[in-house]
N, C-alpha and C. Protein backbone atom coordinates (compact mmCIF):
# COMPACT_ATOMS: atom_id res chain seq x y z
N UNK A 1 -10.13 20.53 4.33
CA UNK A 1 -10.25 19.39 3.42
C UNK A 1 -9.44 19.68 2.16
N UNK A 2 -8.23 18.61 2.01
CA UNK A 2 -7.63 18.87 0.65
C UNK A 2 -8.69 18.10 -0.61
N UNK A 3 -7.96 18.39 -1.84
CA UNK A 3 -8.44 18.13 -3.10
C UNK A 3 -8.03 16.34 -3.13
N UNK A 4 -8.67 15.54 -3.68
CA UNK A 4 -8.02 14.49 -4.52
C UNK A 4 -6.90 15.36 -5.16
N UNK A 5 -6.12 14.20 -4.92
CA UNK A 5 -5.23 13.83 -5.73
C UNK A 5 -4.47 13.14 -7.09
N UNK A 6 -3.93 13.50 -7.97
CA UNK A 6 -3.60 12.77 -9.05
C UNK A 6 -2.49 12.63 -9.23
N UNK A 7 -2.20 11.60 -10.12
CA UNK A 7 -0.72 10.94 -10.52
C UNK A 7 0.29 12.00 -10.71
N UNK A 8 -0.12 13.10 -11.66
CA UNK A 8 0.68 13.68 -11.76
C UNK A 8 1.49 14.81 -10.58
N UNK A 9 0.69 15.06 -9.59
CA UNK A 9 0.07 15.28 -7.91
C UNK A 9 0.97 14.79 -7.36
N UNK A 10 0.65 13.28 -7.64
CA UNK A 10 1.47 12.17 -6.44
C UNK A 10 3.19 12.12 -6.85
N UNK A 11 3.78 12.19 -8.17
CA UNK A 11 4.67 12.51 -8.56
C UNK A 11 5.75 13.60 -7.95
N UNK A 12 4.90 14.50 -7.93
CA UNK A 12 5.23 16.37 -7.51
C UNK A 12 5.64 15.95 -5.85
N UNK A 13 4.93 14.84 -5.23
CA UNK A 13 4.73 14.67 -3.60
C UNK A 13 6.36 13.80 -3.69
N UNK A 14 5.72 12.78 -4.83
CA UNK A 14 7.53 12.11 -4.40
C UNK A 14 8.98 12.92 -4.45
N UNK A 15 9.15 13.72 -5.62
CA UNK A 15 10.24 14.39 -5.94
C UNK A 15 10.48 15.66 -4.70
N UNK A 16 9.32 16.20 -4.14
CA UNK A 16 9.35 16.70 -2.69
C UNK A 16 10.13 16.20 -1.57
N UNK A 17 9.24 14.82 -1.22
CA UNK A 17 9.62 13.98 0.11
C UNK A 17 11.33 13.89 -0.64
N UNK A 18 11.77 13.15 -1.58
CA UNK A 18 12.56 12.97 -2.07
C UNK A 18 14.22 14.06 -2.08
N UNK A 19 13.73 15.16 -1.69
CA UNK A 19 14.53 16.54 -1.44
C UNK A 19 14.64 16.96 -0.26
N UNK A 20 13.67 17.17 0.49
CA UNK A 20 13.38 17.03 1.76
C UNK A 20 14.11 15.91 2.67
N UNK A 21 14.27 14.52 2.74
CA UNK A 21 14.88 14.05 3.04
C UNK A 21 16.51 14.07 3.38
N UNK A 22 16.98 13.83 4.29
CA UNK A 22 18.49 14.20 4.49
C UNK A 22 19.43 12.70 4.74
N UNK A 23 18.49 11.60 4.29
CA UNK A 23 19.68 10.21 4.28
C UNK A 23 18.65 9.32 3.72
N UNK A 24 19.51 8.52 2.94
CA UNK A 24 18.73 7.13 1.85
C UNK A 24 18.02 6.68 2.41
N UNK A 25 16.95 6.47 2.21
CA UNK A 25 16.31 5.41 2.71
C UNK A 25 15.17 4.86 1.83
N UNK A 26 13.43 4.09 2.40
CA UNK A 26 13.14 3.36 1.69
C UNK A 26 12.08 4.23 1.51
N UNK A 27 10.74 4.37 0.63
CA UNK A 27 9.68 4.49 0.82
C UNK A 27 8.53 3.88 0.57
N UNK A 28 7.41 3.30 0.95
CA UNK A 28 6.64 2.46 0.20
C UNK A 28 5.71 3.31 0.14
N UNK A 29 4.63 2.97 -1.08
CA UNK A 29 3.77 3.55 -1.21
C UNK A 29 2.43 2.47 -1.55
N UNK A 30 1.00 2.88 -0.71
CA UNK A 30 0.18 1.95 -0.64
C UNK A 30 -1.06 2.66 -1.14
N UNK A 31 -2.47 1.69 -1.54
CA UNK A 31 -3.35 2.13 -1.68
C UNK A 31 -3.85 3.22 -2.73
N UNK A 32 -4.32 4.04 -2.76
CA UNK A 32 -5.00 4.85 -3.80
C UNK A 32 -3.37 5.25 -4.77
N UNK A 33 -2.23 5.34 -4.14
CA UNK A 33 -1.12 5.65 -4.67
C UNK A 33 -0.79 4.65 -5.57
N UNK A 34 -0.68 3.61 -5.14
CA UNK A 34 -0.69 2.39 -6.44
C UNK A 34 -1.21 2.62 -7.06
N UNK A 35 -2.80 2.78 -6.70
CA UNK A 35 -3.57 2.52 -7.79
C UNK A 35 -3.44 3.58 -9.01
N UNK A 36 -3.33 5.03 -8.42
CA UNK A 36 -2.97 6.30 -9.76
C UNK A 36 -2.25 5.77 -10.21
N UNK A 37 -0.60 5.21 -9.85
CA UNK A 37 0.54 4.97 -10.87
C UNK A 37 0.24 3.78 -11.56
N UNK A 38 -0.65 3.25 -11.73
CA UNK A 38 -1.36 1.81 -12.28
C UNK A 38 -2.48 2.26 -13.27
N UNK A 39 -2.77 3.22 -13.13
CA UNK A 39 -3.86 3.69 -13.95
C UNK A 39 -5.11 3.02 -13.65
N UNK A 40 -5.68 2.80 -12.44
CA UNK A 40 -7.20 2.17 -12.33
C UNK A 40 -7.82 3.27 -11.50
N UNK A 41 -7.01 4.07 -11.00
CA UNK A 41 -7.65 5.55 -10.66
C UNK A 41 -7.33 6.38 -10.72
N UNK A 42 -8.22 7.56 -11.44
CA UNK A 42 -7.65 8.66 -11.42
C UNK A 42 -7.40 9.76 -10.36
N UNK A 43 -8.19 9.80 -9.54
CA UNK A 43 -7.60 10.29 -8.08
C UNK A 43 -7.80 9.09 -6.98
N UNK A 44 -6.71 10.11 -5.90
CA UNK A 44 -6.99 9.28 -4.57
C UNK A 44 -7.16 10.39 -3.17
N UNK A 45 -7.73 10.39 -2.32
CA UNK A 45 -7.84 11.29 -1.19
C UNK A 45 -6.66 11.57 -0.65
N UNK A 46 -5.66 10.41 -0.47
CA UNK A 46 -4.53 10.32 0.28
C UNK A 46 -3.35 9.74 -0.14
N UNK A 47 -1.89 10.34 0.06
CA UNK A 47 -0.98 9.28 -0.18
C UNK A 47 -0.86 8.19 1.03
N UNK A 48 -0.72 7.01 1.48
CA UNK A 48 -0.12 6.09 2.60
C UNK A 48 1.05 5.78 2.51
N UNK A 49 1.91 5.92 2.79
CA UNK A 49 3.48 5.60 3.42
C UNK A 49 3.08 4.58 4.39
N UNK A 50 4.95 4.07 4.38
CA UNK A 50 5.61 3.57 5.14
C UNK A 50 6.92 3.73 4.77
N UNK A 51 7.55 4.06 5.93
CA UNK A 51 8.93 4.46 6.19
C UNK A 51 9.60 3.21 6.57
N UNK A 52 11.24 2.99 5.92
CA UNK A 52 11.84 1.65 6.10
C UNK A 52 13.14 2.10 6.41
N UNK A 53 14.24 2.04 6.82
CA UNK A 53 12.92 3.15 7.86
C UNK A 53 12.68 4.51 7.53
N UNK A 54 12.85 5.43 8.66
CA UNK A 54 12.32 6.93 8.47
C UNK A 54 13.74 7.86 7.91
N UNK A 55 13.38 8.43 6.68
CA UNK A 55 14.31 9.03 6.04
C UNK A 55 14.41 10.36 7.65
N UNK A 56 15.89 10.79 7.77
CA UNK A 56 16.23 11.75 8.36
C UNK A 56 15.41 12.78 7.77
N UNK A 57 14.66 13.86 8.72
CA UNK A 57 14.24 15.33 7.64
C UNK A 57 12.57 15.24 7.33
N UNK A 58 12.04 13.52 7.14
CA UNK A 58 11.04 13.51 6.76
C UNK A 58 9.81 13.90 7.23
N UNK A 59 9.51 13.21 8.80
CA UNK A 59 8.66 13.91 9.53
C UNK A 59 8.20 15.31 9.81
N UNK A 60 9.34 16.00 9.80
CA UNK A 60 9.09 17.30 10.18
C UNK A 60 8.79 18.03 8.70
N UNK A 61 9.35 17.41 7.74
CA UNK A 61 8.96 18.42 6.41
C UNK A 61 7.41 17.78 6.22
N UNK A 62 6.88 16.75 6.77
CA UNK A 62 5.75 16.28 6.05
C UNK A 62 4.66 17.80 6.16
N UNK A 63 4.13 18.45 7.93
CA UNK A 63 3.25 19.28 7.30
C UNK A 63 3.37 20.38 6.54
N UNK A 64 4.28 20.63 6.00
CA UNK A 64 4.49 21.87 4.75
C UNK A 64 4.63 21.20 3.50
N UNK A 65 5.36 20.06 3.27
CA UNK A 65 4.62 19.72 2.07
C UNK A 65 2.85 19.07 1.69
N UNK A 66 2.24 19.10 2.94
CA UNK A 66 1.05 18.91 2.84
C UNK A 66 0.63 20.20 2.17
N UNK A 67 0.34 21.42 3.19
CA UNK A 67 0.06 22.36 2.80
C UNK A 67 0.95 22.64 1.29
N UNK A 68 2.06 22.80 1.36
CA UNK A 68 2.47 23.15 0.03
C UNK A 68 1.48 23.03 -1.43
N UNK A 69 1.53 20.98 -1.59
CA UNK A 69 1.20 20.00 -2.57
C UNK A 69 -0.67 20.15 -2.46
N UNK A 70 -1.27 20.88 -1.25
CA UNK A 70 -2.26 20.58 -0.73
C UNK A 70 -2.75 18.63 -1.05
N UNK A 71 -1.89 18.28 0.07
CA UNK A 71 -2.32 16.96 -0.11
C UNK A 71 -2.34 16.07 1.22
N UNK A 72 -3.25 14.97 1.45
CA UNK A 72 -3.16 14.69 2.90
C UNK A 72 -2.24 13.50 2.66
N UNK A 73 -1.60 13.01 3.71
CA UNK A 73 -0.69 11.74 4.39
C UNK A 73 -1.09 11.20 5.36
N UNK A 74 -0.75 10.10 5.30
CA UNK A 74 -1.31 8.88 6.54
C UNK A 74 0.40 7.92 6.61
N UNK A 75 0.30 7.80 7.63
CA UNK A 75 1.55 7.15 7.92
C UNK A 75 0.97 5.93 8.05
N UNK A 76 0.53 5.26 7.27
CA UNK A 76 -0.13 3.39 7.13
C UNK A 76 0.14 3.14 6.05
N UNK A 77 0.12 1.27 6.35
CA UNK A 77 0.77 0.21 4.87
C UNK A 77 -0.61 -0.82 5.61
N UNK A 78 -0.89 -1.98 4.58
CA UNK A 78 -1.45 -3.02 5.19
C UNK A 78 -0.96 -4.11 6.22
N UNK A 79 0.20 -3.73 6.48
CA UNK A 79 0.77 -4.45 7.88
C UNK A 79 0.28 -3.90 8.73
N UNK A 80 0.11 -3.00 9.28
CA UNK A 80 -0.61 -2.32 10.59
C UNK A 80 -2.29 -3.04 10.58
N UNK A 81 -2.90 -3.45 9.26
CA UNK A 81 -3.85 -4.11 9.57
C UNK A 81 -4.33 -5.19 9.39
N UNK A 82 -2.61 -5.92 9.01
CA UNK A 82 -3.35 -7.42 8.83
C UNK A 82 -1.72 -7.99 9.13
N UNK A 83 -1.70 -9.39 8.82
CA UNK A 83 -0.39 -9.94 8.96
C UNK A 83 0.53 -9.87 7.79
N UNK A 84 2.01 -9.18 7.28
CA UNK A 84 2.50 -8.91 6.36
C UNK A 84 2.76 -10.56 5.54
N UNK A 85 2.25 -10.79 4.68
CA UNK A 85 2.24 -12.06 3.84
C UNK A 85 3.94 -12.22 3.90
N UNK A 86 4.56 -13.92 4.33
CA UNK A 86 6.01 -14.53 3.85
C UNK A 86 6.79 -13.54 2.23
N UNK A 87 7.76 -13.17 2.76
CA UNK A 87 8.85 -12.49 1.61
C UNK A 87 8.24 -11.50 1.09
N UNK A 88 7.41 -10.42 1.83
CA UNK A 88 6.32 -9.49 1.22
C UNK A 88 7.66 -8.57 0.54
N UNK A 89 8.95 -8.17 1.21
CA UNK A 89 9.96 -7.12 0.78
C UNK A 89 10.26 -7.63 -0.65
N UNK A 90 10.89 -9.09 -1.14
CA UNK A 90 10.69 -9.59 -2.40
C UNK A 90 9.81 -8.83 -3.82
N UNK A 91 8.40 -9.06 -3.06
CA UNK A 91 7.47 -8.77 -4.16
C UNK A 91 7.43 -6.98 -4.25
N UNK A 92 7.65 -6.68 -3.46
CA UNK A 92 7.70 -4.94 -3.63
C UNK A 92 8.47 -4.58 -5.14
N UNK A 93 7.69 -3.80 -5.90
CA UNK A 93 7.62 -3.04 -7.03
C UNK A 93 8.31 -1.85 -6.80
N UNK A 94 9.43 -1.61 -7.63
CA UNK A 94 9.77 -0.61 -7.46
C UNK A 94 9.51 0.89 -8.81
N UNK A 95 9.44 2.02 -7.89
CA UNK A 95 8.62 2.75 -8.51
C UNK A 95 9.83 3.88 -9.38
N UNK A 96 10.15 4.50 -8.13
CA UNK A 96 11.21 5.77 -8.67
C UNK A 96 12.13 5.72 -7.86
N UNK A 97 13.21 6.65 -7.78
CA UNK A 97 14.45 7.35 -6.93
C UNK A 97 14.20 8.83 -7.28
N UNK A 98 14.30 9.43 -5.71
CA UNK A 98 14.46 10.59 -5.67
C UNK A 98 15.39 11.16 -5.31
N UNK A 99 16.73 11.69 -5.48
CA UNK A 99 18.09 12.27 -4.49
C UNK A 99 18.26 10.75 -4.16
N UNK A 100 18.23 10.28 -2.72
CA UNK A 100 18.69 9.32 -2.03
C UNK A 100 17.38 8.36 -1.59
N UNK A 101 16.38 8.53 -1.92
CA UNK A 101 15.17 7.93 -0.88
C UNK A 101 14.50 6.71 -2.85
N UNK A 102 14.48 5.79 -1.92
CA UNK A 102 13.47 4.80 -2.86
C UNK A 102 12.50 5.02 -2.93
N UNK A 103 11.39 4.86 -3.65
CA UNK A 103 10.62 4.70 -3.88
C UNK A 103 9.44 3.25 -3.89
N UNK A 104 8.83 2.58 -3.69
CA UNK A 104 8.31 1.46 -4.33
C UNK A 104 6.81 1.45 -3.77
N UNK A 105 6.24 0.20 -4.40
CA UNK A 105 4.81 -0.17 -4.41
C UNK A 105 4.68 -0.92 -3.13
N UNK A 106 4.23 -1.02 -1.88
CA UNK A 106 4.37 -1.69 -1.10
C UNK A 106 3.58 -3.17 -1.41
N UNK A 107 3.73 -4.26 -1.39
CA UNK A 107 3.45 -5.61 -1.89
C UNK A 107 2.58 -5.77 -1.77
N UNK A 108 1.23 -6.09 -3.17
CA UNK A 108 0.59 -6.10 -3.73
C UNK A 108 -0.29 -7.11 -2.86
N UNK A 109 0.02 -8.59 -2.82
CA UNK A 109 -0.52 -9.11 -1.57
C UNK A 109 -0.72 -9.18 -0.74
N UNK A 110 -0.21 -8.35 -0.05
CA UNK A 110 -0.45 -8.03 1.46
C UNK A 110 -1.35 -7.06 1.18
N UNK A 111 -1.02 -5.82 0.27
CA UNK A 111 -2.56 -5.03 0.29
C UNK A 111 -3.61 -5.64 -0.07
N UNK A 112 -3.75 -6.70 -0.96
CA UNK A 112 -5.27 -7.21 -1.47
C UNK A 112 -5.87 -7.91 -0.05
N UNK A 113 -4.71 -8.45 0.57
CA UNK A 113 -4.98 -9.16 1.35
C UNK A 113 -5.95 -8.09 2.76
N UNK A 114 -5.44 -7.10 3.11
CA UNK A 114 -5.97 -5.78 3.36
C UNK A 114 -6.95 -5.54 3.10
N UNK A 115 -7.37 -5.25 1.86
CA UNK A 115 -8.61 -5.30 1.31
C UNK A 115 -9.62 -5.91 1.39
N UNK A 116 -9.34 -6.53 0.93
CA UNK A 116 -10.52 -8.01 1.51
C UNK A 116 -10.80 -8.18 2.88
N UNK A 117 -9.83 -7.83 3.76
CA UNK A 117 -10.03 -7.68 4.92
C UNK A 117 -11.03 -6.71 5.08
N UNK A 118 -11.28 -5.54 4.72
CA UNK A 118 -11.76 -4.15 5.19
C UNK A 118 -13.00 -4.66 4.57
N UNK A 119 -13.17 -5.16 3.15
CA UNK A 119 -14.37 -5.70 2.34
C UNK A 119 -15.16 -4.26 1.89
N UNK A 120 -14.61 -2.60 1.42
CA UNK A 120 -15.28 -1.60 1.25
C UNK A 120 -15.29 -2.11 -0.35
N UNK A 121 -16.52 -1.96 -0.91
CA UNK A 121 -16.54 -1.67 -2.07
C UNK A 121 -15.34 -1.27 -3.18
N UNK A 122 -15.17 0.13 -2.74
CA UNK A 122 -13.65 0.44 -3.49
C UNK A 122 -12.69 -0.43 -3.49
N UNK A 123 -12.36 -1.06 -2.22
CA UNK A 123 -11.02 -2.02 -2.01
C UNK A 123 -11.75 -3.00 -2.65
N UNK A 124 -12.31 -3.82 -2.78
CA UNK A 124 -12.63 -4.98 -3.40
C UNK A 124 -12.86 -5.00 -5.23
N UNK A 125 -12.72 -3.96 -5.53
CA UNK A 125 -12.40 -3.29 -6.71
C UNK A 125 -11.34 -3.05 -7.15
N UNK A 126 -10.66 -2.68 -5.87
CA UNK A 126 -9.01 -2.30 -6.44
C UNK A 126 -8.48 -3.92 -6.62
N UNK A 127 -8.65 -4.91 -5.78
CA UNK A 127 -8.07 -6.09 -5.82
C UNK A 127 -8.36 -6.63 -6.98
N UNK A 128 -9.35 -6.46 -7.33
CA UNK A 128 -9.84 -6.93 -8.68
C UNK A 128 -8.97 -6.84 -10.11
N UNK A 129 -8.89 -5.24 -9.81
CA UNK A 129 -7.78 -4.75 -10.24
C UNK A 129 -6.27 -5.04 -10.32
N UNK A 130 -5.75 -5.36 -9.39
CA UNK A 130 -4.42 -5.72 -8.82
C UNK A 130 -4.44 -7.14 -9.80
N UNK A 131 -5.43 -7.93 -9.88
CA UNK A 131 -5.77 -8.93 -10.27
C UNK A 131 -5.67 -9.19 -11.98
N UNK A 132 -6.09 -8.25 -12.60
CA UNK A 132 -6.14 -7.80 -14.01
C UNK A 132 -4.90 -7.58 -14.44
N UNK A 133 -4.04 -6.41 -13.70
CA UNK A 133 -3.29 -5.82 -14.23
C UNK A 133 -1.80 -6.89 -13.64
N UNK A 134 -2.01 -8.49 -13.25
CA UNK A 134 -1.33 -9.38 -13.38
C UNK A 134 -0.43 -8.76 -11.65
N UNK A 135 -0.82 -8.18 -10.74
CA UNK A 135 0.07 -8.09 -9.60
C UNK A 135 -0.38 -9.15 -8.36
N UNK A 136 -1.09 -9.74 -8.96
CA UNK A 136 -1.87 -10.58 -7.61
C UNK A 136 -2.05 -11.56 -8.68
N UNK A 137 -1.65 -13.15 -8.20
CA UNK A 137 -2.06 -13.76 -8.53
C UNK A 137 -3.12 -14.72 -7.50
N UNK A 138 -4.37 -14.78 -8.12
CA UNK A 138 -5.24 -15.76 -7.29
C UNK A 138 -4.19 -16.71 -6.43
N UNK A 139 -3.84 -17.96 -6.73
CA UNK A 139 -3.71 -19.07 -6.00
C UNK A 139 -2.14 -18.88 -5.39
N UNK A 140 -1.38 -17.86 -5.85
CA UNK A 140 -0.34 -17.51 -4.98
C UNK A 140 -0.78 -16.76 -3.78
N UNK A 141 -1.50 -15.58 -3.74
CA UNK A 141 -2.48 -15.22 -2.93
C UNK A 141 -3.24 -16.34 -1.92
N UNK A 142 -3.64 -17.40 -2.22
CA UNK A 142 -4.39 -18.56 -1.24
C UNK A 142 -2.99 -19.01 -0.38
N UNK A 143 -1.72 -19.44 -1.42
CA UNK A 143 -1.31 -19.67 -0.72
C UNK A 143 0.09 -19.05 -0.18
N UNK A 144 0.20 -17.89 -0.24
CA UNK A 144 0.82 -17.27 0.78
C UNK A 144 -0.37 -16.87 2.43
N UNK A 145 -1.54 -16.88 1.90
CA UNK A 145 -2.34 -16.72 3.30
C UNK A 145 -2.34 -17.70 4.07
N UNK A 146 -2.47 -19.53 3.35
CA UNK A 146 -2.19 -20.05 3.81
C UNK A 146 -1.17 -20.95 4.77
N UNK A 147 0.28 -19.88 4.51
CA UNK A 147 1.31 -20.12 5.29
C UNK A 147 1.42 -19.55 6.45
N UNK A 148 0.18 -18.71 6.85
CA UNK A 148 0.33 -18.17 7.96
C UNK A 148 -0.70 -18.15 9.50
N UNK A 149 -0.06 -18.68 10.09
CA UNK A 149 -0.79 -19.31 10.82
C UNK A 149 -2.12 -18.41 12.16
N UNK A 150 -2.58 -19.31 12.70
CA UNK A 150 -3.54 -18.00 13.27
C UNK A 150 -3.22 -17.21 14.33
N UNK A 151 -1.56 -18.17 14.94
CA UNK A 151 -0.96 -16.82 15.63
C UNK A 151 -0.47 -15.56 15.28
N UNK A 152 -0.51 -15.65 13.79
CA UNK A 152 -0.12 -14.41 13.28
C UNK A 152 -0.92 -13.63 13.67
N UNK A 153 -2.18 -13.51 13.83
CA UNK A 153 -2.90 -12.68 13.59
C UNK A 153 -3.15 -12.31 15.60
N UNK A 154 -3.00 -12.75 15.79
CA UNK A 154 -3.20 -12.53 17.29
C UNK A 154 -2.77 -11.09 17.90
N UNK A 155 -2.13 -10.39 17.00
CA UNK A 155 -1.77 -8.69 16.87
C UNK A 155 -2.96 -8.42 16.57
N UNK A 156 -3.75 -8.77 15.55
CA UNK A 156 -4.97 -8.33 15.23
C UNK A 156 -6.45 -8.77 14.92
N UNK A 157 -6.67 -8.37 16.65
CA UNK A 157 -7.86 -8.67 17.19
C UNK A 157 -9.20 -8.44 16.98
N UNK A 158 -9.25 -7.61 15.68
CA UNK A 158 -10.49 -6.68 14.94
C UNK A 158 -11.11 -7.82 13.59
N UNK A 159 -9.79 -8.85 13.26
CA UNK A 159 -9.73 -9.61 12.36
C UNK A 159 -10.60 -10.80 12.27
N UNK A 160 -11.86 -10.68 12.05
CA UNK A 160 -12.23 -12.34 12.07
C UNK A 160 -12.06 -13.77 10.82
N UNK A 161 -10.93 -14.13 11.30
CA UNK A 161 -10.05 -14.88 10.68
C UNK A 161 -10.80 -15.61 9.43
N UNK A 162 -11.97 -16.46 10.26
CA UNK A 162 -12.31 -17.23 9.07
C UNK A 162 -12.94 -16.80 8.11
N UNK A 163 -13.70 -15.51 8.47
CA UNK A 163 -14.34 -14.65 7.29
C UNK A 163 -13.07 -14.12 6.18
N UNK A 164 -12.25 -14.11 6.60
CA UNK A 164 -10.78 -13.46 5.80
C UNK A 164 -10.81 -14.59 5.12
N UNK A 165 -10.24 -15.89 5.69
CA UNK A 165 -10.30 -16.95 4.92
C UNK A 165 -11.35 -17.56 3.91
N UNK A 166 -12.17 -17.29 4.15
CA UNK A 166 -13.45 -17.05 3.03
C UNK A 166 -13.35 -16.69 1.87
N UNK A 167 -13.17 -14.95 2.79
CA UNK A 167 -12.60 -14.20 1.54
C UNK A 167 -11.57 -14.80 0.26
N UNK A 168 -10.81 -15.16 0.81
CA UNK A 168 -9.09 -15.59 0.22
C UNK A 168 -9.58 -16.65 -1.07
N UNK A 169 -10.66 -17.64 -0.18
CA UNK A 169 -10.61 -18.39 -0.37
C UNK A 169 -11.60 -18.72 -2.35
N UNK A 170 -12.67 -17.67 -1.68
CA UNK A 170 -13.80 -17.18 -2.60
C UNK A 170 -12.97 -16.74 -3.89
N UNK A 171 -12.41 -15.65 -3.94
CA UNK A 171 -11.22 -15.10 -4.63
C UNK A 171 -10.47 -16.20 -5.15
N UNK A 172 -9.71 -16.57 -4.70
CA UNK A 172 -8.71 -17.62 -5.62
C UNK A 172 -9.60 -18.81 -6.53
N UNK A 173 -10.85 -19.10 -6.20
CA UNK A 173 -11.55 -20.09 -6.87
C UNK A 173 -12.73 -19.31 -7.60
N UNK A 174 -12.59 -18.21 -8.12
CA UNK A 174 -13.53 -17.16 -8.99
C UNK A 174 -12.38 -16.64 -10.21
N UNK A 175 -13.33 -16.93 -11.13
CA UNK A 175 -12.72 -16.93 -12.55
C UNK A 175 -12.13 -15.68 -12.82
């Protein structure tokens, strides 16, 4: 079991992956990682990636900079668990550059949207959050969910749609 993690932690992890790497590419970063570089938490258990694709070099350096950084990785974004919201690459935040590899926030709506999906305490906190700190807006949020139809979701069969829509829905009409 590694330690939480902190910003200054998650930093040390980028400028790593960032060296390690052997061709440009993208990186997103999701979840507790936002949230440290946002300041609404001070640790997180895990960094989450997604590769846009997979920097040359990366995979194979990941378990030594685990051990190194003592820090765990998950190769997940909120697309793997929900439908990626219309022009999600657009809204992506960008964070740092390391050598050749990007950095960024993977899009803010699609994770809340995530969230709400999962409905854990923490996540419904962080959205809240996302919410405050002006990265989510309520009724853009309704309606980017609402552009997507329920074949989207037909990848994901764990999803019960109208409770999501609830969700979405609850949210955008709460002060």
């Amino acid at each position: 079991m590694r330690e939480p993690l902190d910003a200054e932690e998650l930093n040390r992890f980028m400028i790593e992956l960032g060296r390690v790497a052997k061709s440009p590419r993208t990186v997103f970063l999701t979840g507790g990682a936002s949230a440290l570089l946002f300041d609404w938490r001070e640790t997180t258990i895990d960094v989450d990636l997604k590769f846009d694709p997979e920097p040359s070099g990366v995979f194979s350096a990941i378990p030594s900079l685990k051990d190194k950084l003592r820090v765990n990785v998950e190769l997940a974004a909120p697309d793997d668990f929900v439908p990626a919201l219309p022009e999600r690459k657009k809204r992506c935040i960008k964070i740092c550059t390391h050598n050749d590899v990007d950095f960024y926030h993977f899009d803010f709506y699609t994770q809340a949207l995530s969230k709400l999906e999962r409905r854990h305490a923490k996540d419904l906190l962080d959205v809240e959050q996302m919410v405050a700190h002006g990265l989510v807006e309520k009724p853009l949020l309704a309606t980017l969910f609402a552009s997507l139809s329920k074949d989207d979701f037909a990848r994901y069969p764990s999803i019960e749609y109208r409770q999501l829509a609830e969700e979405v829905s609850e949210l955008s009409q709460s002060l």
